[in-house]
C-alpha atoms as a PDB file:
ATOM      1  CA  UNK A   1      97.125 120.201 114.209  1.00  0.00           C
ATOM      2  CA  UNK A   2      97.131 120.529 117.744  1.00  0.00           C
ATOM      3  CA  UNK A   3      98.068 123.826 118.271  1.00  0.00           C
ATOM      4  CA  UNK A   4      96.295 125.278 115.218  1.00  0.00           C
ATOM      5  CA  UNK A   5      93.622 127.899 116.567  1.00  0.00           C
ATOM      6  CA  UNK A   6      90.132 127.408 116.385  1.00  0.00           C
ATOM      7  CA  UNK A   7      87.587 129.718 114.669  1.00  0.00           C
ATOM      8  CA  UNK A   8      86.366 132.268 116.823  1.00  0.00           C
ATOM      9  CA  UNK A   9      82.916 130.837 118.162  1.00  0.00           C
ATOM     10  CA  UNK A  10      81.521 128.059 120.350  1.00  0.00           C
ATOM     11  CA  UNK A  11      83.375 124.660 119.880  1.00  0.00           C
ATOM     12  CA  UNK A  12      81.540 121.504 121.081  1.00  0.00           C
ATOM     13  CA  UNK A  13      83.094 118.362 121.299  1.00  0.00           C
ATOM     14  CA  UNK A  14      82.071 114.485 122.023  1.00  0.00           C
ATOM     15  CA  UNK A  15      85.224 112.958 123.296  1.00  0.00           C
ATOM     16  CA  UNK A  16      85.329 108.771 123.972  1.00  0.00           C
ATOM     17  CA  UNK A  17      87.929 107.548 125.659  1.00  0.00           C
ATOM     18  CA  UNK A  18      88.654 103.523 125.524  1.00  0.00           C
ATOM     19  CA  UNK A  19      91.271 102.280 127.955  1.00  0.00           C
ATOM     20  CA  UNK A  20      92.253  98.533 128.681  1.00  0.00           C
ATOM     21  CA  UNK A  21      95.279  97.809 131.099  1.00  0.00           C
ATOM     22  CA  UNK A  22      97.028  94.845 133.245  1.00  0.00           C
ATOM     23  CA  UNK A  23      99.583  94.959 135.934  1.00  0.00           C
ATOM     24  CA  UNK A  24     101.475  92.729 137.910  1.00  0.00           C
ATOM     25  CA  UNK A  25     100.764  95.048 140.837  1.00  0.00           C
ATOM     26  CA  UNK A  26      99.410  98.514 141.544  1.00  0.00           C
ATOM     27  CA  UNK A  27      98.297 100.518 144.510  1.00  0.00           C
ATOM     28  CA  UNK A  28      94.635 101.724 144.090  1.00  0.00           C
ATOM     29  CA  UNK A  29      93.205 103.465 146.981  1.00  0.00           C
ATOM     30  CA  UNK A  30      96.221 103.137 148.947  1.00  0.00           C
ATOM     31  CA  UNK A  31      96.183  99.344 148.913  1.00  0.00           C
ATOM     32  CA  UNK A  32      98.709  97.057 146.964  1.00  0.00           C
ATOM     33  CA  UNK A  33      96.760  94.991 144.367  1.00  0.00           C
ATOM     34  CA  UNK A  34      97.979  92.055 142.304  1.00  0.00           C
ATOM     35  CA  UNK A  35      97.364  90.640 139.222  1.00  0.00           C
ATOM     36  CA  UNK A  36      95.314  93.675 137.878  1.00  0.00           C
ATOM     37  CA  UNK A  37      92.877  94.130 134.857  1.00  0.00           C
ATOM     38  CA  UNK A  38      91.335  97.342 134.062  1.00  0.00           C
ATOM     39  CA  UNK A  39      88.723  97.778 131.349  1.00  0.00           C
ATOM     40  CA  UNK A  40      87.181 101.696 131.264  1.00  0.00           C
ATOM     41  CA  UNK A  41      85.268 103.667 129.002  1.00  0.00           C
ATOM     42  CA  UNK A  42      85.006 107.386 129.381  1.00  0.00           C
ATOM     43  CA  UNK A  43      82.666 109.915 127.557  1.00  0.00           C
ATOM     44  CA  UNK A  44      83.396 113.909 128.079  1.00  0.00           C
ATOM     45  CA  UNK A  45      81.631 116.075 126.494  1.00  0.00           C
ATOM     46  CA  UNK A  46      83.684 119.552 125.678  1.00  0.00           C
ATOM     47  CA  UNK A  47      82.828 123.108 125.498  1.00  0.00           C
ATOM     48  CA  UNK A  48      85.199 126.458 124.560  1.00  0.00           C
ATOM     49  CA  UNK A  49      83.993 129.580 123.450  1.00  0.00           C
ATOM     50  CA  UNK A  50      87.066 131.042 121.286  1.00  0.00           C
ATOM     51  CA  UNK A  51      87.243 134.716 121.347  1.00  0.00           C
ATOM     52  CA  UNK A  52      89.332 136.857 118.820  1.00  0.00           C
ATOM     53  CA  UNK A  53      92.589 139.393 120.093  1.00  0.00           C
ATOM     54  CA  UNK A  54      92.954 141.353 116.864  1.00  0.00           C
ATOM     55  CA  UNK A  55      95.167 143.667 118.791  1.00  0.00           C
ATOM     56  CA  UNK A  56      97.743 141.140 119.822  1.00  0.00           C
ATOM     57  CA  UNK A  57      97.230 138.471 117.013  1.00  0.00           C
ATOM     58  CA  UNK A  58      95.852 135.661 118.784  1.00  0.00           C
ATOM     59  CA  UNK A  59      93.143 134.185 120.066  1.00  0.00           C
ATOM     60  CA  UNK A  60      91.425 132.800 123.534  1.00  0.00           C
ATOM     61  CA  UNK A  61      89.176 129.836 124.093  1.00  0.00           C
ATOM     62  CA  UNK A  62      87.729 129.112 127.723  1.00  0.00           C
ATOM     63  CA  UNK A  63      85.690 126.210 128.733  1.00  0.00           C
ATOM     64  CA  UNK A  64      86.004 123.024 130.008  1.00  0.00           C
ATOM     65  CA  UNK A  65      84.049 119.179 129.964  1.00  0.00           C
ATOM     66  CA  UNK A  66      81.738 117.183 131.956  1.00  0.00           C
ATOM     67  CA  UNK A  67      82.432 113.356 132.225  1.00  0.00           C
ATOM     68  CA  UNK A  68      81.137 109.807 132.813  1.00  0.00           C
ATOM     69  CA  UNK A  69      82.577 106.683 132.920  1.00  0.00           C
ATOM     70  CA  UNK A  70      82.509 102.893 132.923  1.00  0.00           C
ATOM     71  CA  UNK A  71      85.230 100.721 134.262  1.00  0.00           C
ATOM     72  CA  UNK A  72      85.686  97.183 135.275  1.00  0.00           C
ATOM     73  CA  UNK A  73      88.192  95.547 137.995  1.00  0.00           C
ATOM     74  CA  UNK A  74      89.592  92.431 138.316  1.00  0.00           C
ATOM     75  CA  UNK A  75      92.088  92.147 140.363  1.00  0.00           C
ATOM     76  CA  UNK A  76      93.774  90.102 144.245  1.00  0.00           C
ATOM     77  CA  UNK A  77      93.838  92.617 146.852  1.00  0.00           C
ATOM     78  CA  UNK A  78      97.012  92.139 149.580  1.00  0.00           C
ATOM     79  CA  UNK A  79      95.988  94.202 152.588  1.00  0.00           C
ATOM     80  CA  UNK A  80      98.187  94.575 155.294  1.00  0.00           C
ATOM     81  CA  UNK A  81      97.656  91.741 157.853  1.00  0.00           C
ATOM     82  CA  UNK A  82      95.308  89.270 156.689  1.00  0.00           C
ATOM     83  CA  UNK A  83      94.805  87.223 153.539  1.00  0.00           C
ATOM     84  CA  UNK A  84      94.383  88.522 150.233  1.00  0.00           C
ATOM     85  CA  UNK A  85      91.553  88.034 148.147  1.00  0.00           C
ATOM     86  CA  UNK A  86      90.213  88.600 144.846  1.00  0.00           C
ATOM     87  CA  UNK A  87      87.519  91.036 143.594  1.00  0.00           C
ATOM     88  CA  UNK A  88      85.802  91.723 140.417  1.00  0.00           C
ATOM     89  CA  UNK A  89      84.005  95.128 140.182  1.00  0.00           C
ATOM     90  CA  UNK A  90      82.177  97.371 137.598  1.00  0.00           C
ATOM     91  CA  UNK A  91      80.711 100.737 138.564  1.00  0.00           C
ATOM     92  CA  UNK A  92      79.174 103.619 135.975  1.00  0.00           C
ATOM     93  CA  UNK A  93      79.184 107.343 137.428  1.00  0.00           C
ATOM     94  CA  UNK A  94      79.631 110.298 136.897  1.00  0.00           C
ATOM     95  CA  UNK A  95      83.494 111.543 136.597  1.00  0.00           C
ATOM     96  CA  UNK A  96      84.976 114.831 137.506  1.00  0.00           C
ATOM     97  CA  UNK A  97      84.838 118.207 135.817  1.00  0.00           C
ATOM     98  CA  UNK A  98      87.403 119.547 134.060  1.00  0.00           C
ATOM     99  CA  UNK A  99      88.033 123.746 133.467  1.00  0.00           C
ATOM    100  CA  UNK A 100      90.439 125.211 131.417  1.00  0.00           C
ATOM    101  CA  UNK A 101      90.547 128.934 132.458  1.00  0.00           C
ATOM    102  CA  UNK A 102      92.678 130.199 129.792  1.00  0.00           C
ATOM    103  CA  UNK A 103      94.006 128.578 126.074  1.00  0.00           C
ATOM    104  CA  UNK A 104      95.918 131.084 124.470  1.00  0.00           C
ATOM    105  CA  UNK A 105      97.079 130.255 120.246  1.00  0.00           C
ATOM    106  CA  UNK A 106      99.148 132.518 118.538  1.00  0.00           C
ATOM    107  CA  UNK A 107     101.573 131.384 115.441  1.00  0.00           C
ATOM    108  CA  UNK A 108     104.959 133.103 113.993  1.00  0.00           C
ATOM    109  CA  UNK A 109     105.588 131.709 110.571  1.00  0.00           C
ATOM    110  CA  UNK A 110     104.278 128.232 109.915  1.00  0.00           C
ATOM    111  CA  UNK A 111     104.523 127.356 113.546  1.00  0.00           C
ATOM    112  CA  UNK A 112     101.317 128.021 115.185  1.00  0.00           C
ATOM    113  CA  UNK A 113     101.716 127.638 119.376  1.00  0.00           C
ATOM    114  CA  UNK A 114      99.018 126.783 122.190  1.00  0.00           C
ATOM    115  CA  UNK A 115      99.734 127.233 125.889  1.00  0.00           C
ATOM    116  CA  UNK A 116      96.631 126.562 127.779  1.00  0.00           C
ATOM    117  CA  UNK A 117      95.676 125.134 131.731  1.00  0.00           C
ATOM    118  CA  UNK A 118      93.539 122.535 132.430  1.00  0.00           C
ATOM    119  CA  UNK A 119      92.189 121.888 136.238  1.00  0.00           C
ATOM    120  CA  UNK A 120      90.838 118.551 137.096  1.00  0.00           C
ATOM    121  CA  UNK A 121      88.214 119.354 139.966  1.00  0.00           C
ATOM    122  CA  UNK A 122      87.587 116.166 142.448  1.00  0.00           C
ATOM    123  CA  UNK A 123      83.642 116.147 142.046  1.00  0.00           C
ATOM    124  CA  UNK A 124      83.592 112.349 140.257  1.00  0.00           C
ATOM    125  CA  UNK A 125      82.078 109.442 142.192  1.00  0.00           C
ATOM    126  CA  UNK A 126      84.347 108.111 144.971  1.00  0.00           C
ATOM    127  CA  UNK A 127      84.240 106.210 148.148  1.00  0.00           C
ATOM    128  CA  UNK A 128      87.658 105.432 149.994  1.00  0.00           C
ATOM    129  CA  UNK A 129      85.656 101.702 150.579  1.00  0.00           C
ATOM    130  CA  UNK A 130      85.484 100.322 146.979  1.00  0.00           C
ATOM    131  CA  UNK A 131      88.225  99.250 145.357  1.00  0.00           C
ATOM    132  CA  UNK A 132      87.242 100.659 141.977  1.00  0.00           C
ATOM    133  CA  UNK A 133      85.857 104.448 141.723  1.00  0.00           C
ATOM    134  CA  UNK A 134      85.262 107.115 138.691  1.00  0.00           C
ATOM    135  CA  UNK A 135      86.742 110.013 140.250  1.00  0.00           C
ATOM    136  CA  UNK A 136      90.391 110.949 141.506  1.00  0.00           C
ATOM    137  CA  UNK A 137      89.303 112.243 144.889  1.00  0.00           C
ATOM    138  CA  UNK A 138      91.991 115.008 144.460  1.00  0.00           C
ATOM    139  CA  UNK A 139      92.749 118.573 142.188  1.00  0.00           C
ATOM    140  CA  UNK A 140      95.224 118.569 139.326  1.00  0.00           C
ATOM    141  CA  UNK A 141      96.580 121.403 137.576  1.00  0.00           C
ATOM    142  CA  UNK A 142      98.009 120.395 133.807  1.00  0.00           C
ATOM    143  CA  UNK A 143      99.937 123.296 132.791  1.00  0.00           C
ATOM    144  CA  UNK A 144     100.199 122.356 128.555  1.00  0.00           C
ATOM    145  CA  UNK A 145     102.657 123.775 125.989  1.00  0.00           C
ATOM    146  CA  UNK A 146     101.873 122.705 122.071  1.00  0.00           C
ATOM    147  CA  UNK A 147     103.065 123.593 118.497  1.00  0.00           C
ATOM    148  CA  UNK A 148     102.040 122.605 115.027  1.00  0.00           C
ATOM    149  CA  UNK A 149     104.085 122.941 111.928  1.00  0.00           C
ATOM    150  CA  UNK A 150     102.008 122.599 108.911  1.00  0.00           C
ATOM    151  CA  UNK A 151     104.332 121.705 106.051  1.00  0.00           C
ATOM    152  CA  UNK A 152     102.099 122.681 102.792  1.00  0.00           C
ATOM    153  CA  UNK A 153     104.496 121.493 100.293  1.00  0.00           C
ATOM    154  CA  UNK A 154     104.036 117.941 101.639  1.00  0.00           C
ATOM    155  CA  UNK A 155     100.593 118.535 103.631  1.00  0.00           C
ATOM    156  CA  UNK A 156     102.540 117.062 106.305  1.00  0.00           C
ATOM    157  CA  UNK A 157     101.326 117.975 109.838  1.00  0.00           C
ATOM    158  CA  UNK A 158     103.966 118.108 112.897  1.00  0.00           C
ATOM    159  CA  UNK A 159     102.780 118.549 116.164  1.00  0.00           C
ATOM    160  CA  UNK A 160     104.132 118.350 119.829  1.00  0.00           C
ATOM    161  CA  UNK A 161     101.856 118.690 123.050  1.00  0.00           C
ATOM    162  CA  UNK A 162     104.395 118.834 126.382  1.00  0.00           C
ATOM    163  CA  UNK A 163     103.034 119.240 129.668  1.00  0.00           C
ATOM    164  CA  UNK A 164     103.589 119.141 133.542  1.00  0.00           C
ATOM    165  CA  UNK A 165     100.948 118.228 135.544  1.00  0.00           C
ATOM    166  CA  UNK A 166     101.034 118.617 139.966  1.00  0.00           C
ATOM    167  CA  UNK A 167      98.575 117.104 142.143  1.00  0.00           C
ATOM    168  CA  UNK A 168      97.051 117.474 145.497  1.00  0.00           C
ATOM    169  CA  UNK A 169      96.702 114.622 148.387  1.00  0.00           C
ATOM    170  CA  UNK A 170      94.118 112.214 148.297  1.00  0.00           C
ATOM    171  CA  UNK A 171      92.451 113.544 151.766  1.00  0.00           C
ATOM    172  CA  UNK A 172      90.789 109.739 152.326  1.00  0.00           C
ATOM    173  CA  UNK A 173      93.710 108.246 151.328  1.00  0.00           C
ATOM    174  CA  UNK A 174      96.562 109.960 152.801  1.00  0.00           C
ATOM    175  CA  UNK A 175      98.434 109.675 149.381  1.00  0.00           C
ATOM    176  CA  UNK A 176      99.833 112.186 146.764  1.00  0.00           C
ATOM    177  CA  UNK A 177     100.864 111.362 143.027  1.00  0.00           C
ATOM    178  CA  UNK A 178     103.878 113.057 142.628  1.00  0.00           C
ATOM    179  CA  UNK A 179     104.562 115.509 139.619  1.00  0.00           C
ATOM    180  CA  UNK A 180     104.191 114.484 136.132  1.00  0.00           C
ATOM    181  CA  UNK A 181     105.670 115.439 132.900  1.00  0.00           C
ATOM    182  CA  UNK A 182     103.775 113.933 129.771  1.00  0.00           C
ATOM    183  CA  UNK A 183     105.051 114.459 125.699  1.00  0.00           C
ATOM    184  CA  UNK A 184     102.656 113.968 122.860  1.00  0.00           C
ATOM    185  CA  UNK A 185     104.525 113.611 119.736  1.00  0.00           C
ATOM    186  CA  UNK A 186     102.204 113.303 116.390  1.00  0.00           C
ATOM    187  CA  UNK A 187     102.635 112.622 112.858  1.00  0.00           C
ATOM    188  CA  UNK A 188     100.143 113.371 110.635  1.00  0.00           C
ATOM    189  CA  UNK A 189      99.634 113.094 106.711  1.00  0.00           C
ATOM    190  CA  UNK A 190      96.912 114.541 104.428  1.00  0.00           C
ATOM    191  CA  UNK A 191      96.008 112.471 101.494  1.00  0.00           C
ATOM    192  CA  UNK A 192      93.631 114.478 100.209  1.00  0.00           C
ATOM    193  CA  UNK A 193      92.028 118.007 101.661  1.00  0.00           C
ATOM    194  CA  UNK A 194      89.679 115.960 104.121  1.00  0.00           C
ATOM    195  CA  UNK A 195      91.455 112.821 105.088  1.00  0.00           C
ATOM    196  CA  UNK A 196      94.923 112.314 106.936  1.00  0.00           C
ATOM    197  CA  UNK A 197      96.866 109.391 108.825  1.00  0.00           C
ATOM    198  CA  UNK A 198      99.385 109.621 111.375  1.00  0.00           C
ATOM    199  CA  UNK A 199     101.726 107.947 113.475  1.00  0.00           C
ATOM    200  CA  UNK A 200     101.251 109.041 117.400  1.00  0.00           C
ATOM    201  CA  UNK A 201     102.839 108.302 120.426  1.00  0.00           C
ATOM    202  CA  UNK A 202     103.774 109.625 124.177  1.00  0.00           C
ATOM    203  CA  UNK A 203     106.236 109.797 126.851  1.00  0.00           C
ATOM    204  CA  UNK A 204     105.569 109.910 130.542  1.00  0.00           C
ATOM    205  CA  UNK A 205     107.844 110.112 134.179  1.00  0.00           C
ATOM    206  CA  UNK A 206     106.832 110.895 136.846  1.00  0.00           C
ATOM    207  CA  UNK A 207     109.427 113.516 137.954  1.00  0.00           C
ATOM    208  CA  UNK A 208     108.200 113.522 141.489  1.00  0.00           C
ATOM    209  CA  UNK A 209     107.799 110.622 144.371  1.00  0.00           C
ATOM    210  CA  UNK A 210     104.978 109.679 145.584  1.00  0.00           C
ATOM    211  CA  UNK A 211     104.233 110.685 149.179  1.00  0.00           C
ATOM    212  CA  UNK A 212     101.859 110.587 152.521  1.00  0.00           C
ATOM    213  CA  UNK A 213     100.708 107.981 154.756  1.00  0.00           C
ATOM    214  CA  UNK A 214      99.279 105.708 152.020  1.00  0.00           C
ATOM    215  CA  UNK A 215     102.228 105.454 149.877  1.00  0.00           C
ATOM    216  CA  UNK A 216     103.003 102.157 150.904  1.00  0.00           C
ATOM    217  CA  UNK A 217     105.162 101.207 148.002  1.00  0.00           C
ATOM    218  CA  UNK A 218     107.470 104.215 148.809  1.00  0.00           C
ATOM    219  CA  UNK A 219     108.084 107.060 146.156  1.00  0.00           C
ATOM    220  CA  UNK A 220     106.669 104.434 142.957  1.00  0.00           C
ATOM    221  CA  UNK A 221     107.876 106.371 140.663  1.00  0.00           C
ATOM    222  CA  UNK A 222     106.480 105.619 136.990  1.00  0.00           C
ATOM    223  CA  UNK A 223     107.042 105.970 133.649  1.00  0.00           C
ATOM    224  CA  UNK A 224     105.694 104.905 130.351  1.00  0.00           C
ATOM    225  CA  UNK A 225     106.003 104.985 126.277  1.00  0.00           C
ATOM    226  CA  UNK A 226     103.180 104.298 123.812  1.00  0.00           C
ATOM    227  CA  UNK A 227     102.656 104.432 119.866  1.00  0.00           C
ATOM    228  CA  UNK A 228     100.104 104.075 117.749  1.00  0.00           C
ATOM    229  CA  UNK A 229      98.074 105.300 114.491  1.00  0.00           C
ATOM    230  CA  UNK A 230      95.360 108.146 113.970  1.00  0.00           C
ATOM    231  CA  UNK A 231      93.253 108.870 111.124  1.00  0.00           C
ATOM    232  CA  UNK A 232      91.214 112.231 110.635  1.00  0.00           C
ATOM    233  CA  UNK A 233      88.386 113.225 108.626  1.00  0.00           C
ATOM    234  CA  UNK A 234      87.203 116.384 107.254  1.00  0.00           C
ATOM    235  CA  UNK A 235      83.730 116.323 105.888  1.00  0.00           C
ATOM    236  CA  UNK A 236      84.280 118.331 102.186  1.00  0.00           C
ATOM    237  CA  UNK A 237      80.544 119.611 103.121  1.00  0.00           C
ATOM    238  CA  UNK A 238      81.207 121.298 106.168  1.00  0.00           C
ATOM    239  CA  UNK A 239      83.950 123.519 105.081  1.00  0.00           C
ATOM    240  CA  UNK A 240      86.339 123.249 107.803  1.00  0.00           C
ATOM    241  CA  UNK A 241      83.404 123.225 111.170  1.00  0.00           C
ATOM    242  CA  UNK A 242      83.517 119.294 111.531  1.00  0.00           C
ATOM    243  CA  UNK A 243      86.336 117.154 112.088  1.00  0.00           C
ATOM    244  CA  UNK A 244      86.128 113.765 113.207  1.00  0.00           C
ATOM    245  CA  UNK A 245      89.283 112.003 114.579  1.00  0.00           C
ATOM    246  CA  UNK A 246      90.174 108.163 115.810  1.00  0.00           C
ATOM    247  CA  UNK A 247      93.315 107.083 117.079  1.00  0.00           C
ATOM    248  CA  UNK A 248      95.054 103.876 119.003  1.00  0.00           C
ATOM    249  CA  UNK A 249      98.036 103.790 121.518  1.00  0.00           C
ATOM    250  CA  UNK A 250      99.972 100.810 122.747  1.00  0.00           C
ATOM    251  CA  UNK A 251     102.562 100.688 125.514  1.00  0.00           C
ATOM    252  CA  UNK A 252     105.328  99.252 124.349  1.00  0.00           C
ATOM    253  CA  UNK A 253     107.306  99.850 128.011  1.00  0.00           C
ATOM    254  CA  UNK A 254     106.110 101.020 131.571  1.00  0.00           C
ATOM    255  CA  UNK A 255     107.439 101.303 134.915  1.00  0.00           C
ATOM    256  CA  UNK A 256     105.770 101.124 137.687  1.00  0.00           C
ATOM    257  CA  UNK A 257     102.358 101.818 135.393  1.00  0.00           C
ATOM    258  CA  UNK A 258      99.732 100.069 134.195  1.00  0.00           C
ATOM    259  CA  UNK A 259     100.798  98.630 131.038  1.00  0.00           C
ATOM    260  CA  UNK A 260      97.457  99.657 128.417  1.00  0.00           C
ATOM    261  CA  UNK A 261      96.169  99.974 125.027  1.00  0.00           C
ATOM    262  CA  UNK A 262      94.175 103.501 124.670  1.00  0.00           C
ATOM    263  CA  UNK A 263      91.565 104.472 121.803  1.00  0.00           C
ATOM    264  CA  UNK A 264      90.190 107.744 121.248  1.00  0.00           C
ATOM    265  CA  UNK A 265      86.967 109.254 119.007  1.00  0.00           C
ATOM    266  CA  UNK A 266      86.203 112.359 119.024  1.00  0.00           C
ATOM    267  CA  UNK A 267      83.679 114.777 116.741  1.00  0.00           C
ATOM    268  CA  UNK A 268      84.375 118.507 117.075  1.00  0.00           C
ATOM    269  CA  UNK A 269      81.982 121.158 115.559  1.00  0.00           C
ATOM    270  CA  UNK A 270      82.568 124.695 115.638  1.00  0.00           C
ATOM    271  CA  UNK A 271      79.175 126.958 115.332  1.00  0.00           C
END
C-alpha cells in the first residue's frame, strides 16, 4: 500500500535497516578493494506532517528522517603503487539527514498514486582517510513515482515504487555516482483485516557512468535484482494508526554491485 495516503496528521516512524553484502571487488572512497564484506545496521527515525487539499482531492505530507548507523569492513585494499593489505573496521555515527520537501497522494478509481522527492543532505560522519564511513559525503535528489491498486474482492494489494535518483561529486574524492533508476515491485495479501504477506522485489541500473578523477574503474556501471517476502501487521486495537511491517531481500544477480541480503522493520503511528 505504498501509495495509499496517510491520514491527515503527524506520522512518526522507527525505520531499521539490516544490510549484509560481499564482493569480489568494489571501489570505496575512490580506492579498489578486494575481497569485500559489509555488515551495516541503520536506524532512521521518520517524521511527515500530512496536510489535507479538499479543494483538489489530495493530500501533502512534508518531513524527512534523522539517521545512525553501524557497519563493519572487512576487506584487501589495492592502492595504486604499493602492496595491498587487509583491513577490518567497525565505526557507529551518526548518518545523514534526509528531507522530503513535497509528497503529493491523490487516487482515480482504485489506483491511488504518490509522487514525492527525497534529498539526501551530506551531514553523516565521513573522513576521506578511513576506509569505512556512515555518510555519503555528497547530495542526492530521489525523484519517486508510486501506485497502489487495492483489489477488495481478493484483498490483494499491488503496488509499484519507480524512481530516478542523480548525485553530486564526492568533493574529497573526486568521484560522482552516475544516475540511477531503481523499481520496487510488491505483492501483498491480506489474510485477515490486520495481517498480510507478500512477495517483494527490485530492479536497479545505473543509467549513468561513473565519472571524475577517482573513478578509477572507469564508468562501473551497476546493476542489480533482489526478491524476497514481507509480512504486515495491523493491530485490530488501533484502528488503522499502527502498522508494523518486516520484510527480506536477496540478490539473486548484480553487476558491478555489492551482491547483499537486506531486512527491513519498521513501526509507523499516525497521531
Amino acid at each position: 500500500m505504498v501509495a495509499a495516503p496517510p491520514e491527515p496528521g503527524f506520522v512518526a516512524s522507527s525505520q531499521n535497516l539490516f544490510y549484509s553484502a560481499d564482493a569480489n571487488r568494489a571501489v570505496l572512497q575512490g580506492r579498489v578493494n578486494t575481497d569485500v564484506d559489509i555488515d551495516a545496521f541503520y536506524s532512521l527515525l521518520n517524521g511527515y506532517y500530512v496536510h489535507d487539499l479538499p479543494s483538489i482531492g489530495a493530500r501533502l505530507a512534508v518531513g524527512g528522517y534523522l539517521s545512525v548507523g553501524y557497519a563493519r569492513l572487512q576487506t584487501e585494499i589495492q592502492p595504486a603503487i604499493l602492496p595491498p593489505f587487509s583491513d577490518d573496521t567497525d565505526r557507529f555515527e551518526f548518518g545523514d539527514l534526509g528531507l522530503v520537501p513535497f509528497s503529493l497522494y491523490w487516487s482515480v478509481g482504485p489506483i491511488a498514486f504518490n509522487v514525492y522527492e527525497m534529498i539526501i543532505a551530506p551531514t553523516g560522519q565521513y573522513d576521506e582517510r578511513d576506509s569505512l564511513n556512515i555518510g555519503r559525503n555528497y547530495w542526492s535528489f530521489d525523484t519517486i513515482a508510486a501506485a497502489t491498486w487495492f483489489v477488495e474482492k481478493t484483498s490483494t494489494d499491488l503496488s509499484a515504487a519507480l524512481g530516478i535518483m542523480a548525485n553530486t561529486r564526492n568533493p574529497d574524492t573526486e568521484y560522482r555516482t552516475g544516475t540511477e533508476f531503481h523499481l520496487d515491485f510488491m505483492v501483498n495479501q491480506f489474510l485477515v483485516e490486520s495481517l498480510a504477506i507478500g512477495f517483494h522485489g527490485y530492479y536497479y541500473e545505473q543509467v549513468e557512468g561513473d565519472s571524475g578523477s577517482g573513478a578509477v574503474l572507469g564508468d562501473f556501471k551497476g546493476d542489480s535484482v533482489g526478491i524476497g517476502a514481507a509480512l504486515l501487521w495491523i493491530p485490530p486495537f488501533a484502528e488503522g494508526r499502527i502498522l508494523a511491517t518486516m520484510k527480506w531481500l536477496h540478490d539473486v544477480e548484480a553487476s558491478n554491485r555489492i551482491e547483499a541480503d537486506y531486512a527491513v522493520a519498521e513501526l509507523v503511528v499516525t497521531f
